[in-house]
PDB file of N, CA and C in Angstrom:
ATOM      1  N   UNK A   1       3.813  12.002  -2.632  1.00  0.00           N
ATOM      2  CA  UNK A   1       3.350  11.881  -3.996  1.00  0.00           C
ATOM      3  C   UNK A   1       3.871  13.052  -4.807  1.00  0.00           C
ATOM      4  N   UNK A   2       4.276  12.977  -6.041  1.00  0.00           N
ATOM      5  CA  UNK A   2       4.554  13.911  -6.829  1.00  0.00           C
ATOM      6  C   UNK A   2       3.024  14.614  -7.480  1.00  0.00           C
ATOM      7  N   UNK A   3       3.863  15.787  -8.196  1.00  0.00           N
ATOM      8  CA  UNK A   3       2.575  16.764  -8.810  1.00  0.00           C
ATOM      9  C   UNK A   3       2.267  15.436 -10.014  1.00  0.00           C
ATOM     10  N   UNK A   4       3.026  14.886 -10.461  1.00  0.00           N
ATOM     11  CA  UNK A   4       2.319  13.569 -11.721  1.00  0.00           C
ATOM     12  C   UNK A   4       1.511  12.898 -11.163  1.00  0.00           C
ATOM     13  N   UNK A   5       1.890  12.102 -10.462  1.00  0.00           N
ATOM     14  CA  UNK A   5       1.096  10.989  -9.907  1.00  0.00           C
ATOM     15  C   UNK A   5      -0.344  11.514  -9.244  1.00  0.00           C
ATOM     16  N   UNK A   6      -0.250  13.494  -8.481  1.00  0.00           N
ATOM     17  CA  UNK A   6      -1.694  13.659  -8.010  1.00  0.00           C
ATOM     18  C   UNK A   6      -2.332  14.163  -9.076  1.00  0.00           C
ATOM     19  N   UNK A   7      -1.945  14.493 -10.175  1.00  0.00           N
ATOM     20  CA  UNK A   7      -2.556  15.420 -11.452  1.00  0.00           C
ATOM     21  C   UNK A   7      -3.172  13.765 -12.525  1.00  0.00           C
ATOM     22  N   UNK A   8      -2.410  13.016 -12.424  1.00  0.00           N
ATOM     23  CA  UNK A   8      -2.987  11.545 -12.929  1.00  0.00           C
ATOM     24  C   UNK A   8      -3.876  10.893 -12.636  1.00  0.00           C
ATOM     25  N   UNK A   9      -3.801  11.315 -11.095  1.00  0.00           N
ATOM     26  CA  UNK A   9      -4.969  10.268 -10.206  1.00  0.00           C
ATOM     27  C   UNK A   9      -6.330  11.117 -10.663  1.00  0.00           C
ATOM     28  N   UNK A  10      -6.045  12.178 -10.087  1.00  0.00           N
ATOM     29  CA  UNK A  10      -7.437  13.468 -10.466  1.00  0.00           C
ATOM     30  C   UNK A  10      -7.920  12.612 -11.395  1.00  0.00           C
ATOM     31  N   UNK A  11      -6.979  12.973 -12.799  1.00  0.00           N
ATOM     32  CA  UNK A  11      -7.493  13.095 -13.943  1.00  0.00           C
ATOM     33  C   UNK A  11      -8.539  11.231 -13.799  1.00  0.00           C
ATOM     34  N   UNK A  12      -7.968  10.638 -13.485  1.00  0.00           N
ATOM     35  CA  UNK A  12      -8.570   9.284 -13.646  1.00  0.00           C
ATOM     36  C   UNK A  12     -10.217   9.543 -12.957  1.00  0.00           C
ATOM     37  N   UNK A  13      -9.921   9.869 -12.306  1.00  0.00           N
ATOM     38  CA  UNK A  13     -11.061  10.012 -11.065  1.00  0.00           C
ATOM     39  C   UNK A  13     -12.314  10.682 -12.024  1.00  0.00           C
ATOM     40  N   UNK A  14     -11.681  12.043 -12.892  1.00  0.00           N
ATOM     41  CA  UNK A  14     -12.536  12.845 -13.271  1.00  0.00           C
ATOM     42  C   UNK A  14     -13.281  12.139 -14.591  1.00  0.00           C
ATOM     43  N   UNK A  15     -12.442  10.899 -15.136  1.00  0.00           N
ATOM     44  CA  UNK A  15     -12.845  10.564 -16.279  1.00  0.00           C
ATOM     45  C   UNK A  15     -13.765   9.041 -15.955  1.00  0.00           C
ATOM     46  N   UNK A  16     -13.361   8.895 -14.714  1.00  0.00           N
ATOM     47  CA  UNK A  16     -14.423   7.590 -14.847  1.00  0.00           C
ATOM     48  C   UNK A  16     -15.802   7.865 -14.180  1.00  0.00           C
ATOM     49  N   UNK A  17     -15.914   9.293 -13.161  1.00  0.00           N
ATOM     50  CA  UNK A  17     -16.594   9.709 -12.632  1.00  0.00           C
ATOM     51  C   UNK A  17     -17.501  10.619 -13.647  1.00  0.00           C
ATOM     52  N   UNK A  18     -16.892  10.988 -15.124  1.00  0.00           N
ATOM     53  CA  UNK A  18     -18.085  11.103 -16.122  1.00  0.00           C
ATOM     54  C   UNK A  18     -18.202  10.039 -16.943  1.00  0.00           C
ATOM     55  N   UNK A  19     -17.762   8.644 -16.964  1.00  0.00           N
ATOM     56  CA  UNK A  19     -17.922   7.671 -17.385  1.00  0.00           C
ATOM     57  C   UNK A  19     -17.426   7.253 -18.602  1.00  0.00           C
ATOM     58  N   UNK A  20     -16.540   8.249 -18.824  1.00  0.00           N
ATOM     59  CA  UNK A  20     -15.501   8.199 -20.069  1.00  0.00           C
ATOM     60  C   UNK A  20     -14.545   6.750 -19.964  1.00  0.00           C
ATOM     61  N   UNK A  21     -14.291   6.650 -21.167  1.00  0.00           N
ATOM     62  CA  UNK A  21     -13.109   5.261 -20.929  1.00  0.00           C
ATOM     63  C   UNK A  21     -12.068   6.037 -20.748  1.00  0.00           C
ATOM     64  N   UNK A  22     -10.841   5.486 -19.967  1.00  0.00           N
ATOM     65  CA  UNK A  22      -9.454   6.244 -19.441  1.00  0.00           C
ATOM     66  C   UNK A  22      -8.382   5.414 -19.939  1.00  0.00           C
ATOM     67  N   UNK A  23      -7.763   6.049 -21.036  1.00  0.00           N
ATOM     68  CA  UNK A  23      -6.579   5.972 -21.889  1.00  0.00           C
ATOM     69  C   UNK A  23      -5.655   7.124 -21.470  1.00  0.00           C
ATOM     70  N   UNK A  24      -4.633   7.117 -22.164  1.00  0.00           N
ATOM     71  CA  UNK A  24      -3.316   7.863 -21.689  1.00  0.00           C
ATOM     72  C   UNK A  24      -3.760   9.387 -22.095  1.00  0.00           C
ATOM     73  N   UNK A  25      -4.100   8.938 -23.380  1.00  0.00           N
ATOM     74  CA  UNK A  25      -4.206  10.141 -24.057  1.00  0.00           C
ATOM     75  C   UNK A  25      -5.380  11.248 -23.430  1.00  0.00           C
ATOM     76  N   UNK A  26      -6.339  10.226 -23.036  1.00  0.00           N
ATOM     77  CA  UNK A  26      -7.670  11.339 -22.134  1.00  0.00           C
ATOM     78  C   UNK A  26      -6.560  11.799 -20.797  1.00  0.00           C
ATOM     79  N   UNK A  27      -6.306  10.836 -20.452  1.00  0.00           N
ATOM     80  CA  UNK A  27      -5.482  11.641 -18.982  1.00  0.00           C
ATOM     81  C   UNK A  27      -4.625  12.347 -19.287  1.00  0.00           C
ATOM     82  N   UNK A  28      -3.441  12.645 -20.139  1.00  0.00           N
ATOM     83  CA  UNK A  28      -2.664  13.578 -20.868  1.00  0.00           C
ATOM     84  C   UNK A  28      -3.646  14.825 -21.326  1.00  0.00           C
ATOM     85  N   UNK A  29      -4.669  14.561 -21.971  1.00  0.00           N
ATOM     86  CA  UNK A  29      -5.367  15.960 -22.157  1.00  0.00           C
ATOM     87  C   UNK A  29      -5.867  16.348 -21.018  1.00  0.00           C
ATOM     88  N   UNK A  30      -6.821  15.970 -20.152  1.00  0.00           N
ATOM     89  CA  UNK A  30      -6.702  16.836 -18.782  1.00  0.00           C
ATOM     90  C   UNK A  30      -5.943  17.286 -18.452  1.00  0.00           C
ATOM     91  N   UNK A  31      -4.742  16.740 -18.316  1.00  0.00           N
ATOM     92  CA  UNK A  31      -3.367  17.067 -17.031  1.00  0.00           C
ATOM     93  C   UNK A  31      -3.209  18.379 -17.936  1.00  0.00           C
ATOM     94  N   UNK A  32      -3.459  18.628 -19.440  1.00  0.00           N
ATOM     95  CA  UNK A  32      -2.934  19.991 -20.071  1.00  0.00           C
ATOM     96  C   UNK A  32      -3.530  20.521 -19.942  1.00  0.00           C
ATOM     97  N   UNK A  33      -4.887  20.522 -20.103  1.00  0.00           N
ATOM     98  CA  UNK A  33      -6.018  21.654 -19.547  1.00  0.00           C
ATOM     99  C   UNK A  33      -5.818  21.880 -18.553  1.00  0.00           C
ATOM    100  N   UNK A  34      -5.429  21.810 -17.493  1.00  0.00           N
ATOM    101  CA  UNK A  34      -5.379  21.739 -16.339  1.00  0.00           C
ATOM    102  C   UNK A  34      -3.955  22.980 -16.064  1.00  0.00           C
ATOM    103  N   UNK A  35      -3.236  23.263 -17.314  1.00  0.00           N
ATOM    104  CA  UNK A  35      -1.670  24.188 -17.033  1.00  0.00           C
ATOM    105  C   UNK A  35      -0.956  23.170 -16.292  1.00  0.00           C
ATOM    106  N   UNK A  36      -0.902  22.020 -16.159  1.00  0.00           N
ATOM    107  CA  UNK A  36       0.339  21.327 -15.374  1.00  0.00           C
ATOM    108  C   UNK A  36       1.062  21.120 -16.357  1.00  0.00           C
ATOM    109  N   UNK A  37       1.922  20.367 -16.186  1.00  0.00           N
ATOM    110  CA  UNK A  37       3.476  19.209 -17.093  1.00  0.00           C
ATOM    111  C   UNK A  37       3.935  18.299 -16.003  1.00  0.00           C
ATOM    112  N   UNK A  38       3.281  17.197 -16.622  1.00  0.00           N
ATOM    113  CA  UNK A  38       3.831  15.933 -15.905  1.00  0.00           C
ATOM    114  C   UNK A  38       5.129  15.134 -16.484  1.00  0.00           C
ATOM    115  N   UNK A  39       5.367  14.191 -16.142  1.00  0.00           N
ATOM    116  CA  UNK A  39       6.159  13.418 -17.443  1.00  0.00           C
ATOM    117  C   UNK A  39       5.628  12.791 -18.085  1.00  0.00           C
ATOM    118  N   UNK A  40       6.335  12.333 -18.938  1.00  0.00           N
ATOM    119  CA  UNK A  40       5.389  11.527 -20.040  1.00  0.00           C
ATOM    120  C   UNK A  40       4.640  10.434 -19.810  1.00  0.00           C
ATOM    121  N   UNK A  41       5.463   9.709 -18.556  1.00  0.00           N
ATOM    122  CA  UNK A  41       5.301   8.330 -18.503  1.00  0.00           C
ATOM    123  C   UNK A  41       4.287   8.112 -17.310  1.00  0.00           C
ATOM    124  N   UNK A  42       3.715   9.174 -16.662  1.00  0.00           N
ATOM    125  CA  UNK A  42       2.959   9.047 -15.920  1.00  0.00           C
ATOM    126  C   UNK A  42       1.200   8.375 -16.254  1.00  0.00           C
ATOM    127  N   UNK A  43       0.858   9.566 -17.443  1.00  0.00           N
ATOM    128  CA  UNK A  43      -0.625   9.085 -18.245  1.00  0.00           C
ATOM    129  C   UNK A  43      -0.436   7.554 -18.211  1.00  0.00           C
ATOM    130  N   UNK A  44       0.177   6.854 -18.778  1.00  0.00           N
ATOM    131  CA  UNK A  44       0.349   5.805 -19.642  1.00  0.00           C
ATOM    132  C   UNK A  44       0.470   4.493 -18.266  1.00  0.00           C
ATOM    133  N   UNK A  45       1.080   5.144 -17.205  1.00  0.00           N
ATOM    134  CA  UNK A  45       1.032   4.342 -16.359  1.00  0.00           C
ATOM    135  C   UNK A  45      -0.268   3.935 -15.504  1.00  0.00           C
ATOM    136  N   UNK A  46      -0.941   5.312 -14.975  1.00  0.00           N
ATOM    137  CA  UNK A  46      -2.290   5.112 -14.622  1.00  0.00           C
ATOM    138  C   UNK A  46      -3.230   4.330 -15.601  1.00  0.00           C
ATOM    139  N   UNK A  47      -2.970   4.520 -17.177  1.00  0.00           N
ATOM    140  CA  UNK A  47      -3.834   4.008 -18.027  1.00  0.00           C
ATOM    141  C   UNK A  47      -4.079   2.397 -17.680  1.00  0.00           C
ATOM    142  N   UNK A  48      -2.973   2.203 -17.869  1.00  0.00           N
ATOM    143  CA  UNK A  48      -2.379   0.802 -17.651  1.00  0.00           C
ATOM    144  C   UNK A  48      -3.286   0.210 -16.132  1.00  0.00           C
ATOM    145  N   UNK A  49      -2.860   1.018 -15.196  1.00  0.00           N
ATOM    146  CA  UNK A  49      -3.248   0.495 -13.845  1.00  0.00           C
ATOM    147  C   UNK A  49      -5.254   0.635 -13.918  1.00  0.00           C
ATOM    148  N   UNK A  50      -5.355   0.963 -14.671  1.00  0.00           N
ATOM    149  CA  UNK A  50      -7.363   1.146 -14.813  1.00  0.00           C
ATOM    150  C   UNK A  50      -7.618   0.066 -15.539  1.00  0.00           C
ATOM    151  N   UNK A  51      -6.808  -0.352 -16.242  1.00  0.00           N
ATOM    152  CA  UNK A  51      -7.241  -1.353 -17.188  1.00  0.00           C
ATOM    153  C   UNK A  51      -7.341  -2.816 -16.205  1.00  0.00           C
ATOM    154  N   UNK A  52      -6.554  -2.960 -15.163  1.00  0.00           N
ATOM    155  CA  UNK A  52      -6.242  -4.173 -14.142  1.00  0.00           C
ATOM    156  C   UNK A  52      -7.074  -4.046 -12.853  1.00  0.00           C
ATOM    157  N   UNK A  53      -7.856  -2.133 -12.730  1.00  0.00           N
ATOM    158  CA  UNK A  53      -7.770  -2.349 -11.221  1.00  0.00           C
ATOM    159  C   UNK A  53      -9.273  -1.518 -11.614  1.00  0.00           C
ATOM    160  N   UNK A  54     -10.371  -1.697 -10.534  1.00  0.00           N
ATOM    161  CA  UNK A  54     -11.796  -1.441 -10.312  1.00  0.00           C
ATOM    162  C   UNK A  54     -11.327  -0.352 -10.062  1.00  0.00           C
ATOM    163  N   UNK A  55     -11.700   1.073 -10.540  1.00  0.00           N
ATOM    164  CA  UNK A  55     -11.266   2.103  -9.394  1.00  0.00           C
ATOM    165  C   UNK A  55     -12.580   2.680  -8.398  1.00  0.00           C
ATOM    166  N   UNK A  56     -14.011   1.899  -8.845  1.00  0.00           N
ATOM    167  CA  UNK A  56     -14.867   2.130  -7.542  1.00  0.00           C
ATOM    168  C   UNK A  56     -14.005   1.247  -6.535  1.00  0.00           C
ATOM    169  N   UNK A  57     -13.603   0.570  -6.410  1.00  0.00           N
ATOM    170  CA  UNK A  57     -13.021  -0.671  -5.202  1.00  0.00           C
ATOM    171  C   UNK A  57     -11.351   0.340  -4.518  1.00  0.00           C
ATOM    172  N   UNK A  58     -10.862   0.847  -5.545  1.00  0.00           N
ATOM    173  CA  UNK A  58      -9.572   1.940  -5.694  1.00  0.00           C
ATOM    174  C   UNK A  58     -10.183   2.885  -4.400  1.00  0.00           C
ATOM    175  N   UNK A  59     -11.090   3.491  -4.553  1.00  0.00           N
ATOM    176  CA  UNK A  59     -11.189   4.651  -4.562  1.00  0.00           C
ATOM    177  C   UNK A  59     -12.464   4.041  -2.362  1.00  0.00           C
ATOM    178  N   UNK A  60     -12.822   3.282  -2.675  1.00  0.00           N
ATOM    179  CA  UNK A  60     -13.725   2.516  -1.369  1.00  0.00           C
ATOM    180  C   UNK A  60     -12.473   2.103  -0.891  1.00  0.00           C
ATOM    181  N   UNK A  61     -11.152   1.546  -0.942  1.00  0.00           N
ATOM    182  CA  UNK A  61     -10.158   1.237   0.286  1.00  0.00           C
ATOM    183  C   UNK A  61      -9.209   2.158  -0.022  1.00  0.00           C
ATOM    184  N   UNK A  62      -9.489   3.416   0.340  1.00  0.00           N
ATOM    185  CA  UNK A  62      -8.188   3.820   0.255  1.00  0.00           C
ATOM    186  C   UNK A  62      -7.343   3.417   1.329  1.00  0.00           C
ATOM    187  N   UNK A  63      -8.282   3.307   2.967  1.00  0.00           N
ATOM    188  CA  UNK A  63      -7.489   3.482   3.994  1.00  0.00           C
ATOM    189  C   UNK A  63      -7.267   1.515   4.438  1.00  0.00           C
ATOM    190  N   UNK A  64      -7.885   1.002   3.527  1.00  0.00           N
ATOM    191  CA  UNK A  64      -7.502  -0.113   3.303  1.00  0.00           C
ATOM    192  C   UNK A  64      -5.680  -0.331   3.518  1.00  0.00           C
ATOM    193  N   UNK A  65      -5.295  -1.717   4.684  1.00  0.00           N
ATOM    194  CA  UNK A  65      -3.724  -1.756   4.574  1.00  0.00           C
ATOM    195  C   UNK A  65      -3.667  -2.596   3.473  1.00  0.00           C
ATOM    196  N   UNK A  66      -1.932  -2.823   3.484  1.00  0.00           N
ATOM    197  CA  UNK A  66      -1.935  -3.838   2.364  1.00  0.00           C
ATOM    198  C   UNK A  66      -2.123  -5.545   3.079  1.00  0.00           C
ATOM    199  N   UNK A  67      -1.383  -6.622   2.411  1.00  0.00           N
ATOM    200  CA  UNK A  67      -1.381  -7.430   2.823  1.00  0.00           C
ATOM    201  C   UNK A  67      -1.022  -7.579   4.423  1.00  0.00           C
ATOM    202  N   UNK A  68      -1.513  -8.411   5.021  1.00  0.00           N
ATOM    203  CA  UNK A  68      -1.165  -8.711   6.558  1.00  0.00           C
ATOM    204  C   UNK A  68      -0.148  -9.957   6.858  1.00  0.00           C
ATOM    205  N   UNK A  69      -0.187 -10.085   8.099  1.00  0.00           N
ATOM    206  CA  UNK A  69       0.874 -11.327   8.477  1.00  0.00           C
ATOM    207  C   UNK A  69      -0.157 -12.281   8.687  1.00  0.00           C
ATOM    208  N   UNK A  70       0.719 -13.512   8.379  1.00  0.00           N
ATOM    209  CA  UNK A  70       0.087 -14.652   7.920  1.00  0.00           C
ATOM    210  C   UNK A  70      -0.626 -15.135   9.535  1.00  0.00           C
ATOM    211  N   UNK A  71      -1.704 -15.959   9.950  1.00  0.00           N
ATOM    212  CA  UNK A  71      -1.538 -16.206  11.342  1.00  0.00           C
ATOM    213  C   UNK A  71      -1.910 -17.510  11.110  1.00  0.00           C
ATOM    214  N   UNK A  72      -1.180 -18.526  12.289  1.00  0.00           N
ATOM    215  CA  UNK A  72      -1.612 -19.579  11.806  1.00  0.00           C
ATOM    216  C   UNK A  72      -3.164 -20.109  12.566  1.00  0.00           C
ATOM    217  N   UNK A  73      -3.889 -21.347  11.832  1.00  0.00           N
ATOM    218  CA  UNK A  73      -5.111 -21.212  12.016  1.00  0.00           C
ATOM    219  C   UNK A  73      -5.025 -22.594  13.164  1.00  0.00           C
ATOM    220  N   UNK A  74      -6.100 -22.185  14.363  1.00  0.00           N
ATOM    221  CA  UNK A  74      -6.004 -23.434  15.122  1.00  0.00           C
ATOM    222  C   UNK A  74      -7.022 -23.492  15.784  1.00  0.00           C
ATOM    223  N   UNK A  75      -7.312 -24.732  16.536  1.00  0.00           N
ATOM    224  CA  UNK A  75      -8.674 -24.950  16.861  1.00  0.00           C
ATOM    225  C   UNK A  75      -9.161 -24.619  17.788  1.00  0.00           C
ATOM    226  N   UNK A  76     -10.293 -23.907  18.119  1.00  0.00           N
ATOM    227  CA  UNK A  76     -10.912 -23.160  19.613  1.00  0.00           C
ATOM    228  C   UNK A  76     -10.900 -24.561  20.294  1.00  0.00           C
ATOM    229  N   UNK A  77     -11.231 -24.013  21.274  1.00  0.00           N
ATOM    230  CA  UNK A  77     -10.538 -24.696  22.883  1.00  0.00           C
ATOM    231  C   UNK A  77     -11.775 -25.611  22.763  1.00  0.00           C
ATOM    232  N   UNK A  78     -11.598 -27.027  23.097  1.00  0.00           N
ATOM    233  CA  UNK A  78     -12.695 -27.543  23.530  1.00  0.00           C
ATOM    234  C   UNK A  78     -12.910 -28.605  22.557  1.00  0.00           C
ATOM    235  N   UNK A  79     -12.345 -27.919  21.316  1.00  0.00           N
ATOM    236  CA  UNK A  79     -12.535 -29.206  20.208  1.00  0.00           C
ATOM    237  C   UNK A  79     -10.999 -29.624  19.448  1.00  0.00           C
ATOM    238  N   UNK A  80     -11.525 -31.278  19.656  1.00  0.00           N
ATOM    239  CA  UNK A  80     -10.376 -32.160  19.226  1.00  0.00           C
ATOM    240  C   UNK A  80      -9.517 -31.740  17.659  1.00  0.00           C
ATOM    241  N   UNK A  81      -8.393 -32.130  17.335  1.00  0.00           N
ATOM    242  CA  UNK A  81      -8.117 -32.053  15.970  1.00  0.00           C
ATOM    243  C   UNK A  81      -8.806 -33.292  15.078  1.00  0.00           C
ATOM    244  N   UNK A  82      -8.825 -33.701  13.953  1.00  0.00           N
ATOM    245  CA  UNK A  82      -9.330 -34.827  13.222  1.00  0.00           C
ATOM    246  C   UNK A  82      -7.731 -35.592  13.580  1.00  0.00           C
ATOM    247  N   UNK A  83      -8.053 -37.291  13.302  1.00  0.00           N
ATOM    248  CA  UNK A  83      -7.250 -37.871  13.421  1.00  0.00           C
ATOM    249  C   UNK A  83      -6.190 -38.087  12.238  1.00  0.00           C
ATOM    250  N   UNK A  84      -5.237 -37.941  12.549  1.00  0.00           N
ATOM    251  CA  UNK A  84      -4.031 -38.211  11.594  1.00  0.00           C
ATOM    252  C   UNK A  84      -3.586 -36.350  11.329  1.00  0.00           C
ATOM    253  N   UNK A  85      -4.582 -35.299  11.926  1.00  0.00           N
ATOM    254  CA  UNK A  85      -3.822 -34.207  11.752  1.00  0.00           C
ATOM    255  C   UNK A  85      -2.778 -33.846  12.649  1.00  0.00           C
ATOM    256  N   UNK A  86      -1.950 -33.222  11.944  1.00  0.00           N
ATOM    257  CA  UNK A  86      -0.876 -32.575  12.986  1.00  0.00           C
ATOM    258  C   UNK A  86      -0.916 -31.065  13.315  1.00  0.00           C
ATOM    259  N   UNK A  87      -0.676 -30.351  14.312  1.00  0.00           N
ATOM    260  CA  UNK A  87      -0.221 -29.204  14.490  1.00  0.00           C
ATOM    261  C   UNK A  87       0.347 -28.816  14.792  1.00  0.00           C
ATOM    262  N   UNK A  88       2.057 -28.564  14.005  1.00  0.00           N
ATOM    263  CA  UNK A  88       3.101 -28.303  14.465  1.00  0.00           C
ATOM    264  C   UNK A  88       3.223 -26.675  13.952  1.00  0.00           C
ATOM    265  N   UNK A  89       3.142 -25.696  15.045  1.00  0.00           N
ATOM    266  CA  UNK A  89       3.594 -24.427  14.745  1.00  0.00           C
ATOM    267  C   UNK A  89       4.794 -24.188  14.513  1.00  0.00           C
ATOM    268  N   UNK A  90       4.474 -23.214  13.499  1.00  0.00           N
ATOM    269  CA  UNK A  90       5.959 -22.963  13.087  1.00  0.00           C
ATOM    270  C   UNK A  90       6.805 -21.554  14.230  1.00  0.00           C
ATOM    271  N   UNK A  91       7.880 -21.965  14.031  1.00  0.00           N
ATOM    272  CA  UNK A  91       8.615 -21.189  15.640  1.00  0.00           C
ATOM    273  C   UNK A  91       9.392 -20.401  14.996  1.00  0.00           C
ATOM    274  N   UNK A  92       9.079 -19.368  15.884  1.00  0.00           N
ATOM    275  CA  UNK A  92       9.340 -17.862  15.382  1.00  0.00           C
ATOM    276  C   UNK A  92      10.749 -17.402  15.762  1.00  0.00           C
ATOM    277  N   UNK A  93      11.854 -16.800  15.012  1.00  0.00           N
ATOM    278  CA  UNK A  93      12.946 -16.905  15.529  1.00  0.00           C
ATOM    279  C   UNK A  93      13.347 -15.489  16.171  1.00  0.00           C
ATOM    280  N   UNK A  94      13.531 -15.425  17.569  1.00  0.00           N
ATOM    281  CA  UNK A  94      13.941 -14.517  18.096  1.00  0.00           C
ATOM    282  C   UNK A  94      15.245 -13.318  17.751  1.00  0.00           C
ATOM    283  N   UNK A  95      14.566 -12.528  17.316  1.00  0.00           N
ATOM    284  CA  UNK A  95      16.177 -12.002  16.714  1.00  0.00           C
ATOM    285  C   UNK A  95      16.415 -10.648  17.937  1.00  0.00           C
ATOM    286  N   UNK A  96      17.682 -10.443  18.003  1.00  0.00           N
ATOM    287  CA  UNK A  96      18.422  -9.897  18.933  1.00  0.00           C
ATOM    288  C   UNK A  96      18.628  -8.341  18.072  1.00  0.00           C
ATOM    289  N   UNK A  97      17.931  -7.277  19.216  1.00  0.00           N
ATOM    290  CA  UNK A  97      18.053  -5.818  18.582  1.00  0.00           C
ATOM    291  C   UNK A  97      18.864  -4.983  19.536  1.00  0.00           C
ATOM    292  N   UNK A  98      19.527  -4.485  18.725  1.00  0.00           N
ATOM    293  CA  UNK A  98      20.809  -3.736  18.973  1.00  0.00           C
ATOM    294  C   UNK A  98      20.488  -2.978  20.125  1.00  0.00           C
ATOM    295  N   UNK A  99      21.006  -2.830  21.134  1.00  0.00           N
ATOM    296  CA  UNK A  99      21.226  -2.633  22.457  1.00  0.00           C
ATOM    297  C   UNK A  99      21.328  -0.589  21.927  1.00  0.00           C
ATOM    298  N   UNK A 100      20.094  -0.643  22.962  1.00  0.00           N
ATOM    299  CA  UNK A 100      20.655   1.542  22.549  1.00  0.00           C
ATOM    300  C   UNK A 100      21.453   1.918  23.565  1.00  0.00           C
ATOM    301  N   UNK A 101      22.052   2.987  23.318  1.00  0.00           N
ATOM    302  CA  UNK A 101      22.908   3.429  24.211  1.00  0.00           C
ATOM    303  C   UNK A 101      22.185   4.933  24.880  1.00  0.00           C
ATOM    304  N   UNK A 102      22.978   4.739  26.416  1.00  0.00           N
ATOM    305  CA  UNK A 102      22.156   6.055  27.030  1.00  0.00           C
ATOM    306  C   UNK A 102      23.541   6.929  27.224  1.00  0.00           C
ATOM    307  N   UNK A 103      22.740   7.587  27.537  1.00  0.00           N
ATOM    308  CA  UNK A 103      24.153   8.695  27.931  1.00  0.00           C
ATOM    309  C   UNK A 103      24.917   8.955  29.731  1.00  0.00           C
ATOM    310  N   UNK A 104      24.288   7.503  30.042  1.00  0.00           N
ATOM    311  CA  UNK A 104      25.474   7.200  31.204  1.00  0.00           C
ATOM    312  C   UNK A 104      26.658   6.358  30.389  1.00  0.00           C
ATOM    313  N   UNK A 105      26.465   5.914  29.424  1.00  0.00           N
ATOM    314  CA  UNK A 105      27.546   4.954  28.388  1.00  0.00           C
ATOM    315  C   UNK A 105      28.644   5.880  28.426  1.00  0.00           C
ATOM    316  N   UNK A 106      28.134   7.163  28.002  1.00  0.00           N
ATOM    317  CA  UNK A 106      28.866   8.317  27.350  1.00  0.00           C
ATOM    318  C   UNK A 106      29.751   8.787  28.435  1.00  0.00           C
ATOM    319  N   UNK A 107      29.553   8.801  29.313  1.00  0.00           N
ATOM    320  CA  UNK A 107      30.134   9.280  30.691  1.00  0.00           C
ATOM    321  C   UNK A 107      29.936  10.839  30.815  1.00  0.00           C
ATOM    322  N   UNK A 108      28.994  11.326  30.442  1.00  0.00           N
ATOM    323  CA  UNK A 108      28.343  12.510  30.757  1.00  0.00           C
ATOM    324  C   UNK A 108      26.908  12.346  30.646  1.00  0.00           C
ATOM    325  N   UNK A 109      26.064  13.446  30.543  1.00  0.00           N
ATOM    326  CA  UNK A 109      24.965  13.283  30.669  1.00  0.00           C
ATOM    327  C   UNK A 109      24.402  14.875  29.770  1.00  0.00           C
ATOM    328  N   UNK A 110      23.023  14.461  29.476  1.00  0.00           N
ATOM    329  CA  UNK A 110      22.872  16.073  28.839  1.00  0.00           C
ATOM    330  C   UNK A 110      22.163  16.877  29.644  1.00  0.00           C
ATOM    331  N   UNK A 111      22.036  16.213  30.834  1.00  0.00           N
ATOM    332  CA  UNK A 111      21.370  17.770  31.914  1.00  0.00           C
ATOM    333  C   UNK A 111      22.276  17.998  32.848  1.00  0.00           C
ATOM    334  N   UNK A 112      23.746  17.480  32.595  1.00  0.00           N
ATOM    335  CA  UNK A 112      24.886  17.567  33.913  1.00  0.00           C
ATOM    336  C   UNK A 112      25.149  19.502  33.434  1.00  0.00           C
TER     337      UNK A 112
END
C-alpha cells in the first residue's frame, strides 16, 4: 500500500467513526492536518468508494477472501436426481506444467 491509500483509509475510518459524512474534501483536510501529501486523486477515490461500499461491513471482512471457485452442486449419496434432470459435470482440463529442472540436468551438482 502506498502512504495515499494508508493516509485515505485512516482518514475514512476517522470520519465515519465520528459520524461525519466522507467527501473528498473532509478526507483531503485530514490527510493535511495530518503533515502528509498525497495525490490528488486519492481523496476523491476513497470518497467515491464510501458512497458504494458499507464501511462497517469494509472494515468486519477485512480478512474476508475475495470471490471463490465455483463448485458444482450435487446430490448427497442416497438420494435420487428428479426426473428429466441431468448431471453432466463439467471436465476439467488437465494442463501440463513445465517440467523443473534439477541440477543432475546440468551435469554438475551444487554440493559436488
Amino acid at each position: 500500500m502506498s502512504l495515499g491509500e494508508i493516509a485515505c483509509s485512516y482518514a475514512c475510518m476517522i470520519l465515519h467513526d465520528d459520524g461525519i459524512a466522507i467527501t473528498a474534501d473532509k478526507i483531503a483536510q485530514l490527510v493535511k492536518a495530518s503533515n502528509l501529501t498525497v495525490e490528488s486523486y486519492w481523496p476523491s477515490l476513497f470518497a467515491k468508494l464510501v458512497e458504494k461500499r458499507n464501511i462497517d461491513d469494509l472494515i468486519m471482512n477485512v480478512g474476508a477472501g475475495g470471490g471463490g471457485a465455483a463448485t458444482a452442486a450435487t446430490a448427497p449419496a442416497g438420494v435420487s436426481a428428479p426426473a428429466g434432470a441431468t448431471t453432466a459435470a463439467p471436465q476439467e482440463e488437465k494442463k501440463e506444467e513445465p517440467k523443473e529442472e534439477s541440477d543432475d540436468d546440468m551435469g554438475f551438482s551444487l554440493f559436488d
